[in-house]
PDB file of N, CA and C in Angstrom:
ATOM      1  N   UNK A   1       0.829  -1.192   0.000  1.00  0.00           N
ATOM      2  CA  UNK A   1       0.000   0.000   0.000  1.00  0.00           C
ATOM      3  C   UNK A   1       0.869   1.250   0.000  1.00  0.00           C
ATOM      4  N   UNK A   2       0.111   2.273  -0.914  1.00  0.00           N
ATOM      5  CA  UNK A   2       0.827   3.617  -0.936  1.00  0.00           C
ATOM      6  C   UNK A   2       0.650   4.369   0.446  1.00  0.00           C
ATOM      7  N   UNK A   3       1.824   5.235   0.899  1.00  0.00           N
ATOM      8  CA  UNK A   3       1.494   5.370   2.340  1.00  0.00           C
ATOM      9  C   UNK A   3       1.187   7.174   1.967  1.00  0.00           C
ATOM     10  N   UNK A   4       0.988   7.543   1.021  1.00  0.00           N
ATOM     11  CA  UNK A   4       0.442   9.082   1.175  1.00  0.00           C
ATOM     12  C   UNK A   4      -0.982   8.772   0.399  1.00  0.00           C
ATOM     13  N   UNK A   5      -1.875   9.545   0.573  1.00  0.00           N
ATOM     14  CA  UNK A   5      -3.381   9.933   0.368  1.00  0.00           C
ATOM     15  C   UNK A   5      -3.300  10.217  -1.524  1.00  0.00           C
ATOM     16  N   UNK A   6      -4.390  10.201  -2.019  1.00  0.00           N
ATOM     17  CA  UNK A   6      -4.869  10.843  -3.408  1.00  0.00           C
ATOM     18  C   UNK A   6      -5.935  11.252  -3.312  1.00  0.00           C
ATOM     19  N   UNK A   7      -5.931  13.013  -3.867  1.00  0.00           N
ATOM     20  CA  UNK A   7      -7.362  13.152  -3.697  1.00  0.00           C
ATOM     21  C   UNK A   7      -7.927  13.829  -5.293  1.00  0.00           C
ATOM     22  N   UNK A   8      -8.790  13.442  -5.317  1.00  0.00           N
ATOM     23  CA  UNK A   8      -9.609  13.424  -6.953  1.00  0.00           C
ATOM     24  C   UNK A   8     -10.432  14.967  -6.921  1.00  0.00           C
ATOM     25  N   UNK A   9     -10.700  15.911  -7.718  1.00  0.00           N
ATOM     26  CA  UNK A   9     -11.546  17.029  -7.932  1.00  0.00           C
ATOM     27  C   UNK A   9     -11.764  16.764  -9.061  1.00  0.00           C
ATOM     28  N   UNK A  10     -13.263  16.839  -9.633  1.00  0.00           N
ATOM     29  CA  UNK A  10     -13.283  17.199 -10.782  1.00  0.00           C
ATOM     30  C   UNK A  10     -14.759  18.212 -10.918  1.00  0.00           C
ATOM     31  N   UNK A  11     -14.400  19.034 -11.665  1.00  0.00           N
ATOM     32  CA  UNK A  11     -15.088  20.697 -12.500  1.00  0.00           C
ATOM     33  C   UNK A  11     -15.012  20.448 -13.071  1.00  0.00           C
ATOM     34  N   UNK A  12     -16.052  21.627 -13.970  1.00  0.00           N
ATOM     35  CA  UNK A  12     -16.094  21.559 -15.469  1.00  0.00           C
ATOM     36  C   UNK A  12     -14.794  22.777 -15.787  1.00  0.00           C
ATOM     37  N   UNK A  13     -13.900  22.666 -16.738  1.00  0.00           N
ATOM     38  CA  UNK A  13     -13.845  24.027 -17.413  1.00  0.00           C
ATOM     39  C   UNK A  13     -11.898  23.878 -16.872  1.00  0.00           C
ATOM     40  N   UNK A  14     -11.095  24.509 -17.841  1.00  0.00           N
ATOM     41  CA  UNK A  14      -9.416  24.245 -17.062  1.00  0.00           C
ATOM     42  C   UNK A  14      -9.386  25.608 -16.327  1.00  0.00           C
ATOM     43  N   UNK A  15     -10.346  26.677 -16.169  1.00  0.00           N
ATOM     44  CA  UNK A  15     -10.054  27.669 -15.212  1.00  0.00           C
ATOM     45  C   UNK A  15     -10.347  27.309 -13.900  1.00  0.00           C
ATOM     46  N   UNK A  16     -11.342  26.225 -13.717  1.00  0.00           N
ATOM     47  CA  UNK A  16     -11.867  26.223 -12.508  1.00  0.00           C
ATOM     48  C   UNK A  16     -10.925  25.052 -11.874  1.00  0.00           C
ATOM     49  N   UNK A  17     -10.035  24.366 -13.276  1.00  0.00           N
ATOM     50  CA  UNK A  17      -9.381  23.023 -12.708  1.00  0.00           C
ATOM     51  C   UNK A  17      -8.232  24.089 -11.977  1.00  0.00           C
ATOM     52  N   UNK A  18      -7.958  24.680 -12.747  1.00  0.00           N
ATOM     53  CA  UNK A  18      -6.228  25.480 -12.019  1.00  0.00           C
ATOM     54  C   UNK A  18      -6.548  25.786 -10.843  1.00  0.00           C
ATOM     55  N   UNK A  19      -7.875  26.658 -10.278  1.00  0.00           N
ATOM     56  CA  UNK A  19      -8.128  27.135  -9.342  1.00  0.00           C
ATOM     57  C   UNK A  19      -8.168  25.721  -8.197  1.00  0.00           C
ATOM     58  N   UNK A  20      -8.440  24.738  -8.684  1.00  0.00           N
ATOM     59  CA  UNK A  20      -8.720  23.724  -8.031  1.00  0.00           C
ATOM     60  C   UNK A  20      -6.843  23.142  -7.421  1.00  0.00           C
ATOM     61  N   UNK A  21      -6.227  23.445  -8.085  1.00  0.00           N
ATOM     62  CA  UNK A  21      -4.751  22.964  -8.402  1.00  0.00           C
ATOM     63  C   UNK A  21      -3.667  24.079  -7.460  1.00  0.00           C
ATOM     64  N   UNK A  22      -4.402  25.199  -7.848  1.00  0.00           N
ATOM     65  CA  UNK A  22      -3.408  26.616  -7.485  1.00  0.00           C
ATOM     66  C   UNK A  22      -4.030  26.531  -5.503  1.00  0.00           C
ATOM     67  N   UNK A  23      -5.094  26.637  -5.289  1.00  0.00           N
ATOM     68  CA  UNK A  23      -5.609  26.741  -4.116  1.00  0.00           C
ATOM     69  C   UNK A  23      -5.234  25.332  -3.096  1.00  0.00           C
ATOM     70  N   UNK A  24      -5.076  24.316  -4.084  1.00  0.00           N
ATOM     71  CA  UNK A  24      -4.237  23.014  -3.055  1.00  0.00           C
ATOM     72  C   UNK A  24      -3.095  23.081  -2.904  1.00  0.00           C
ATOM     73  N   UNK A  25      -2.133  23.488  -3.637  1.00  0.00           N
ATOM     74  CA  UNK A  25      -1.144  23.592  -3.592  1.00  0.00           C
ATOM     75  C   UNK A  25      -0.482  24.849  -2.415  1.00  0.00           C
ATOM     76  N   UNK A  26      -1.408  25.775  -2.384  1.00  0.00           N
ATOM     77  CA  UNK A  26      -1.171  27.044  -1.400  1.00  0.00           C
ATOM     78  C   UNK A  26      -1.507  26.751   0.148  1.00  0.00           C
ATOM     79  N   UNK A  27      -2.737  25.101   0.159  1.00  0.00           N
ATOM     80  CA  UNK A  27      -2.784  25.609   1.223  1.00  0.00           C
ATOM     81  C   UNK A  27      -2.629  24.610   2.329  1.00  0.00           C
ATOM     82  N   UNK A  28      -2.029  23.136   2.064  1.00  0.00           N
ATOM     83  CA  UNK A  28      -1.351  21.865   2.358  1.00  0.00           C
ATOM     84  C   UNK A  28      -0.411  21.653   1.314  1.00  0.00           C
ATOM     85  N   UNK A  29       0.428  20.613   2.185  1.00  0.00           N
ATOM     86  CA  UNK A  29       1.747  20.109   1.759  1.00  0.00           C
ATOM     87  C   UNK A  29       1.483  18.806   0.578  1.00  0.00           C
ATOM     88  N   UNK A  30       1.005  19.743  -0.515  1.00  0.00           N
ATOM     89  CA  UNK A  30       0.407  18.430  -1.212  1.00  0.00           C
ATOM     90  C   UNK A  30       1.531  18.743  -2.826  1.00  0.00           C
ATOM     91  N   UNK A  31       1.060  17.856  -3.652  1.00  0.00           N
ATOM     92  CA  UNK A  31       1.831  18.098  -4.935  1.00  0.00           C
ATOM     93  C   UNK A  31       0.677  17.701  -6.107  1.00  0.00           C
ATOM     94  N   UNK A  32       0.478  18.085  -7.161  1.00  0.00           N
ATOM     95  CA  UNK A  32      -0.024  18.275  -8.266  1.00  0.00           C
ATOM     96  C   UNK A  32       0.409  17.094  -9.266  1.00  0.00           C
ATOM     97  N   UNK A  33      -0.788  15.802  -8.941  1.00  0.00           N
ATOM     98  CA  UNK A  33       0.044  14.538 -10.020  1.00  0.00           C
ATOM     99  C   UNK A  33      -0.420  14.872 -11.136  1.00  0.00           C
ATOM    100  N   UNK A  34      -1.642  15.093 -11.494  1.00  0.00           N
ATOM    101  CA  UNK A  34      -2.192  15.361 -12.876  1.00  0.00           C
ATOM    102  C   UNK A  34      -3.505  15.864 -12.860  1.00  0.00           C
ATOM    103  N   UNK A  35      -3.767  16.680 -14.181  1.00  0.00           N
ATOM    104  CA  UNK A  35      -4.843  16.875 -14.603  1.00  0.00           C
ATOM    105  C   UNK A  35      -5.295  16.763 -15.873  1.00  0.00           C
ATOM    106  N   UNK A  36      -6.278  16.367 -15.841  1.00  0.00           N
ATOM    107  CA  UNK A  36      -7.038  15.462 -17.380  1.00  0.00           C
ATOM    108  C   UNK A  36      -8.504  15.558 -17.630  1.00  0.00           C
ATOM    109  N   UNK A  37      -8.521  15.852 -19.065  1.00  0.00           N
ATOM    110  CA  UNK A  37      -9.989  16.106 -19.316  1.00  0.00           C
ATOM    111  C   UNK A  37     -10.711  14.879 -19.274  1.00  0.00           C
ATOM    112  N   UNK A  38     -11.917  14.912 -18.997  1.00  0.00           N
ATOM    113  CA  UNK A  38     -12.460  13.528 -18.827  1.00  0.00           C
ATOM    114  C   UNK A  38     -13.440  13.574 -20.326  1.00  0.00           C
ATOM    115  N   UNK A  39     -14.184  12.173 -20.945  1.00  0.00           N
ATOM    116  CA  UNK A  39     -14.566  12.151 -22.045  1.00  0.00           C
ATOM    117  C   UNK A  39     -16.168  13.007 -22.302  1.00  0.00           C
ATOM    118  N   UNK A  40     -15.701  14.174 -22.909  1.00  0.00           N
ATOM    119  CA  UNK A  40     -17.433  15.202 -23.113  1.00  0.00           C
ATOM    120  C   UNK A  40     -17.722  15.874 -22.026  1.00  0.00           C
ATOM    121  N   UNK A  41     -18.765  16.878 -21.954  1.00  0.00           N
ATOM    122  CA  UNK A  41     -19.349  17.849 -21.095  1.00  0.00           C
ATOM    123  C   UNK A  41     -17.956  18.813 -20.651  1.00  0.00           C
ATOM    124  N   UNK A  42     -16.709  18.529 -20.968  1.00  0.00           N
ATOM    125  CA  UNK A  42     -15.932  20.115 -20.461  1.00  0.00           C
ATOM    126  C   UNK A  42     -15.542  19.927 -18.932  1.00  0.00           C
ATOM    127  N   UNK A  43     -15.533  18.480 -18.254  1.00  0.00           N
ATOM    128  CA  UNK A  43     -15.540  18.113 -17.207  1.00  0.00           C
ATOM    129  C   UNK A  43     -13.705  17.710 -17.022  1.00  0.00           C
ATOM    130  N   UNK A  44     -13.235  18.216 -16.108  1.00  0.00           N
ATOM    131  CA  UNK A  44     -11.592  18.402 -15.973  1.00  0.00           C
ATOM    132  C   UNK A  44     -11.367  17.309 -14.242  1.00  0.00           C
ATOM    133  N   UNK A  45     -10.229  16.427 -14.053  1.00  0.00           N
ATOM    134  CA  UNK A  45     -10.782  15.767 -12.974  1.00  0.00           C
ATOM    135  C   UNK A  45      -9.096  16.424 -12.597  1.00  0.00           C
ATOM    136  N   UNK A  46      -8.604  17.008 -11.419  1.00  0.00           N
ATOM    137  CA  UNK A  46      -7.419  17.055 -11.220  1.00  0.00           C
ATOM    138  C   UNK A  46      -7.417  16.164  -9.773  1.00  0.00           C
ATOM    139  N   UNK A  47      -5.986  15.627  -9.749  1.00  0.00           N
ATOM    140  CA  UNK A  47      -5.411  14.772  -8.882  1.00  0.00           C
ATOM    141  C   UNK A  47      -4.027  15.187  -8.367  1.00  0.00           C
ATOM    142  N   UNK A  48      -4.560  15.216  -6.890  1.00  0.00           N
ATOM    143  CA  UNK A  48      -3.084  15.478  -5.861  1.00  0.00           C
ATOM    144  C   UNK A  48      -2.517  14.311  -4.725  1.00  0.00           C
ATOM    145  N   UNK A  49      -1.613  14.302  -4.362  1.00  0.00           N
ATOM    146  CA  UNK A  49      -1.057  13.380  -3.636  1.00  0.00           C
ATOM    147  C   UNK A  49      -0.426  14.465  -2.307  1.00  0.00           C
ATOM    148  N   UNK A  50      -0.586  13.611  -0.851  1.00  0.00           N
ATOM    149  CA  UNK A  50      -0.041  14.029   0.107  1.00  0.00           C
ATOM    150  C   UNK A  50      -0.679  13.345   0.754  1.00  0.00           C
ATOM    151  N   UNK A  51       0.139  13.970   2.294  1.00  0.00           N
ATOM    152  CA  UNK A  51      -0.141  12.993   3.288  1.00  0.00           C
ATOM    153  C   UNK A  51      -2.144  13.353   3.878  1.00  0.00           C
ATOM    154  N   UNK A  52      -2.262  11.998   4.244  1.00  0.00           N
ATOM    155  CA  UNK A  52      -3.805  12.130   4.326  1.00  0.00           C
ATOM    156  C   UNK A  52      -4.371  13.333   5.065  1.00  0.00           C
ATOM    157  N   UNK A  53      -4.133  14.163   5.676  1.00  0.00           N
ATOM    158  CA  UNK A  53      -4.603  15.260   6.602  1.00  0.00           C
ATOM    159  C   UNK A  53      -4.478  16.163   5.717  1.00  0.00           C
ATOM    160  N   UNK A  54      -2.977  16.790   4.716  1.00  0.00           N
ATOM    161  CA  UNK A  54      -3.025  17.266   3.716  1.00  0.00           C
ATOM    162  C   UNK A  54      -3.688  17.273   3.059  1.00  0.00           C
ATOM    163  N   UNK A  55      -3.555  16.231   2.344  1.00  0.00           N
ATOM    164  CA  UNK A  55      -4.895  16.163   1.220  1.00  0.00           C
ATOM    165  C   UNK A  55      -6.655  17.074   1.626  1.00  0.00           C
ATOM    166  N   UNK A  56      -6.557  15.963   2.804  1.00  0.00           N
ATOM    167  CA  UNK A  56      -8.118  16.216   2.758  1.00  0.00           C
ATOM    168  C   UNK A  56      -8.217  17.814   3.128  1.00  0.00           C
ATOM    169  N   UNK A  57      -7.377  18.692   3.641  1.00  0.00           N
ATOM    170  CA  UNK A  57      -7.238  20.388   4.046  1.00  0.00           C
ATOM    171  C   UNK A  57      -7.404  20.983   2.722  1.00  0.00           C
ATOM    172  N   UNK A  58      -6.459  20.256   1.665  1.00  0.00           N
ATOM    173  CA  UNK A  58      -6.597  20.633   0.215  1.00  0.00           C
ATOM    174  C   UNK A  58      -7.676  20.729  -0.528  1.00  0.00           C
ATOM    175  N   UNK A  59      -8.250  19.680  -0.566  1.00  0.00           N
ATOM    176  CA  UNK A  59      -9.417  19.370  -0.751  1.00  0.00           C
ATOM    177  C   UNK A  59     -10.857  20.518  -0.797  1.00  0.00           C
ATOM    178  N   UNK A  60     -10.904  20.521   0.490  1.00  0.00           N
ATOM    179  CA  UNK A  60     -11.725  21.473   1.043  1.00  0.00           C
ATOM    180  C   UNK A  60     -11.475  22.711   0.713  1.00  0.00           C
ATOM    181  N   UNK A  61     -10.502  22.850   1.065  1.00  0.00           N
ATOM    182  CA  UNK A  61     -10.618  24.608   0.482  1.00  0.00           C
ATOM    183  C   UNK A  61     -10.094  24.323  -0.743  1.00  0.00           C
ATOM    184  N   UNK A  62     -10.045  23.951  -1.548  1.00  0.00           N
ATOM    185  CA  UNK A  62     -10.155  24.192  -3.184  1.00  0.00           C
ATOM    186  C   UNK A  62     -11.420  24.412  -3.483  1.00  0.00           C
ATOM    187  N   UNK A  63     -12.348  23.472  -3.148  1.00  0.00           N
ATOM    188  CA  UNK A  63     -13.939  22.982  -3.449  1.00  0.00           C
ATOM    189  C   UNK A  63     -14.552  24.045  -2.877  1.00  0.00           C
ATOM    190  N   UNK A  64     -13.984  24.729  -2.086  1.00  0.00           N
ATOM    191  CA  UNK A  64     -14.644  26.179  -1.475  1.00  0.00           C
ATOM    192  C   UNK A  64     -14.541  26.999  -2.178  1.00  0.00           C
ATOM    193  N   UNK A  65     -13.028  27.314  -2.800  1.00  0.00           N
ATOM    194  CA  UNK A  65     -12.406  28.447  -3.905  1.00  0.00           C
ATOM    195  C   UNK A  65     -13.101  28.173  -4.740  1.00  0.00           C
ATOM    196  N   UNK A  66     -13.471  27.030  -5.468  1.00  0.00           N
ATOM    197  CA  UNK A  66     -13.665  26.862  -7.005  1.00  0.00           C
ATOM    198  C   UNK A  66     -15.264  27.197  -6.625  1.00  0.00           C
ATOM    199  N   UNK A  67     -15.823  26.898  -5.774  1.00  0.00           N
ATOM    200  CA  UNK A  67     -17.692  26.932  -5.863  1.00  0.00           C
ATOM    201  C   UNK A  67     -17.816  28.561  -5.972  1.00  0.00           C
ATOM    202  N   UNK A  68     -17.185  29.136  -5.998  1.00  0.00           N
ATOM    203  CA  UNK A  68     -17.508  30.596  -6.754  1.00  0.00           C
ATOM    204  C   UNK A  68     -17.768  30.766  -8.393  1.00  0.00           C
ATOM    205  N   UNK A  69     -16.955  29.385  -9.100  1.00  0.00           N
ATOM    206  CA  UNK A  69     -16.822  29.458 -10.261  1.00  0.00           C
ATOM    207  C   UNK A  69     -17.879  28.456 -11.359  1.00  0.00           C
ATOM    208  N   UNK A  70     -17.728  27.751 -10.570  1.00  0.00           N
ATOM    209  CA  UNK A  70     -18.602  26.283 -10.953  1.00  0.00           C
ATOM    210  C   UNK A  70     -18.381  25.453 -10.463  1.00  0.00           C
ATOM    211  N   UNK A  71     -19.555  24.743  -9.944  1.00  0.00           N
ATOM    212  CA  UNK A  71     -20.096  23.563  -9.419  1.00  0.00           C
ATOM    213  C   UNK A  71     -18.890  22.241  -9.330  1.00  0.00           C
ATOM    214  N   UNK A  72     -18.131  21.708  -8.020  1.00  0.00           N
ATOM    215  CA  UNK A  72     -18.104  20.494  -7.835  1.00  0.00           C
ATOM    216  C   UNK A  72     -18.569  19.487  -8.469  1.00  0.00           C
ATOM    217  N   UNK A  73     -18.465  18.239  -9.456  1.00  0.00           N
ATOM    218  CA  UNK A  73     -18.783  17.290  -9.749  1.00  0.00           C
ATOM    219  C   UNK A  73     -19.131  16.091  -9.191  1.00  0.00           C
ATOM    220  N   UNK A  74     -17.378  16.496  -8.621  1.00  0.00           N
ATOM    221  CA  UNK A  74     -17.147  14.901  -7.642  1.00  0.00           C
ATOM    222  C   UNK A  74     -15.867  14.835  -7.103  1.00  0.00           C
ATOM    223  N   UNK A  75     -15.757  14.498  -5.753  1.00  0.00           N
ATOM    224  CA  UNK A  75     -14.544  14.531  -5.393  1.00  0.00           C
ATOM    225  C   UNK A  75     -14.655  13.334  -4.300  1.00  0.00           C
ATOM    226  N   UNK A  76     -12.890  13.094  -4.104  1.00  0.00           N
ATOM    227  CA  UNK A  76     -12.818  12.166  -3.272  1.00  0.00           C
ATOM    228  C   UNK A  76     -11.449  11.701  -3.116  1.00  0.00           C
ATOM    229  N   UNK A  77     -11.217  11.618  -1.641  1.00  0.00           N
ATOM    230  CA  UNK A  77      -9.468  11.451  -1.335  1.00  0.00           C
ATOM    231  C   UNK A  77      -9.302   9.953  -0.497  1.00  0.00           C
ATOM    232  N   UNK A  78      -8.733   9.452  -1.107  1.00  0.00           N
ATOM    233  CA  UNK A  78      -8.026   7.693  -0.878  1.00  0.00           C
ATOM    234  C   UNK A  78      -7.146   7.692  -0.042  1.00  0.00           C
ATOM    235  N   UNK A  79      -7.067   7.452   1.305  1.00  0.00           N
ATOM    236  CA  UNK A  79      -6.311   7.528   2.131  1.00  0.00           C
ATOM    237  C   UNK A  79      -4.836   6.544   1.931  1.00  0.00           C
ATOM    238  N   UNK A  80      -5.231   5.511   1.556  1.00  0.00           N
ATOM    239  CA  UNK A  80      -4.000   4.817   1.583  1.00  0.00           C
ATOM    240  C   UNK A  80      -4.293   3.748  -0.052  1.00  0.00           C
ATOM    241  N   UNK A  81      -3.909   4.185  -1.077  1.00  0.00           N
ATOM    242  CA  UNK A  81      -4.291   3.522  -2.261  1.00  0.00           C
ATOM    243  C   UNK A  81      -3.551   2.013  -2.427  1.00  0.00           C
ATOM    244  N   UNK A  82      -4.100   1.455  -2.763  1.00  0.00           N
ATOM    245  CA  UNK A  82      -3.293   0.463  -3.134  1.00  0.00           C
ATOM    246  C   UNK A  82      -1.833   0.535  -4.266  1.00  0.00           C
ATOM    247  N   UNK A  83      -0.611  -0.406  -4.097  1.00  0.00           N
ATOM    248  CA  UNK A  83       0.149   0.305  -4.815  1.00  0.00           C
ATOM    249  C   UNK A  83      -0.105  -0.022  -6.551  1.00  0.00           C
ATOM    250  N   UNK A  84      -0.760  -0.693  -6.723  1.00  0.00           N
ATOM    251  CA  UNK A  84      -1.243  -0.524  -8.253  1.00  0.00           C
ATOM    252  C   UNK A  84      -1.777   0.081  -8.766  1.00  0.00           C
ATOM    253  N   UNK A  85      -2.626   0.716  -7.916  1.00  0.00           N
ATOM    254  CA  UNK A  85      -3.669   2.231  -8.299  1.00  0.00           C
ATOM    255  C   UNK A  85      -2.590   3.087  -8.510  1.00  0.00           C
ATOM    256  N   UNK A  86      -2.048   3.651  -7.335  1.00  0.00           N
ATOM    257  CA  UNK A  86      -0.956   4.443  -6.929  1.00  0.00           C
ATOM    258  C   UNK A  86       0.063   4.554  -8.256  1.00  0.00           C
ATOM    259  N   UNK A  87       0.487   3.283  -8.550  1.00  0.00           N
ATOM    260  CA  UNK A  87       1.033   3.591 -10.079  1.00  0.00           C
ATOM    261  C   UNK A  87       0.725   4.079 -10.953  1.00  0.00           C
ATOM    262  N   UNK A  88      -0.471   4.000 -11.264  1.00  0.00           N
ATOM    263  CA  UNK A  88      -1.321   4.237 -12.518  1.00  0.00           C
ATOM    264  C   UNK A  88      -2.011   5.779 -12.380  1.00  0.00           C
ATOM    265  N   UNK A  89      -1.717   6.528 -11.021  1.00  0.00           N
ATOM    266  CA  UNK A  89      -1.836   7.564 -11.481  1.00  0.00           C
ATOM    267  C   UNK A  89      -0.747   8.658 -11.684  1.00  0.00           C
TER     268      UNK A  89
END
C-alpha cells in the first residue's frame, strides 16, 4: 500500500481546474500529479497526492475556492491507495 493519500476534484472548465490545483497547492503540503480532461461535457478531474490530513485540508478549500466558479462534480481522497492504483496515477 501507498502510504500518502490521493485526492480526486473534478469541474467543469481548465479555469476552474487550475483554481482547483493553485488553491491546493497554497494551502497543504500536497503536490499536483495530474490533470485530465475527462470524455465530453468540459468536465476536468485534477489529482493530488499528500499525506492524508493534507490532502483532505486541500481538498476542502479548493472545493470552497472553485464553488464561486462552478459547481463540484465529484470529489474524493483515498487515504492509503493500493500500490497498483498508486502507479497508474
Amino acid at each position: 500500500m501507498c502510504s500518502q493519500a490521493v485526492g480526486l476534484v473534478e469541474v467543469r472548465g481548465l479555469v476552474a481546474a487550475l483554481e482547483v490545483a493553485d488553491t491546493a497547492v497554497k494551502t497543504a503540503d500536497v503536490k499536483i500529479i495530474g490533470c485530465e480532461p475527462t470524455k465530453g461535457s468540459g468536465l476536468v478531474v485534477v489529482k493530488i497526492r499528500g499525506e492524508v490530513g493534507a490532502v483532505q485540508s486541500a481538498i476542502s478549500a479548493a472545493c470552497e475556492a472553485v464553488a464561486r466558479l462552478t459547481p463540484v462534480y465529484a470529489l474524493r481522497v483515498i487515504p492509503r491507495p493500493h500500490t497498483e492504483l498508486a502507479e497508474k496515477l
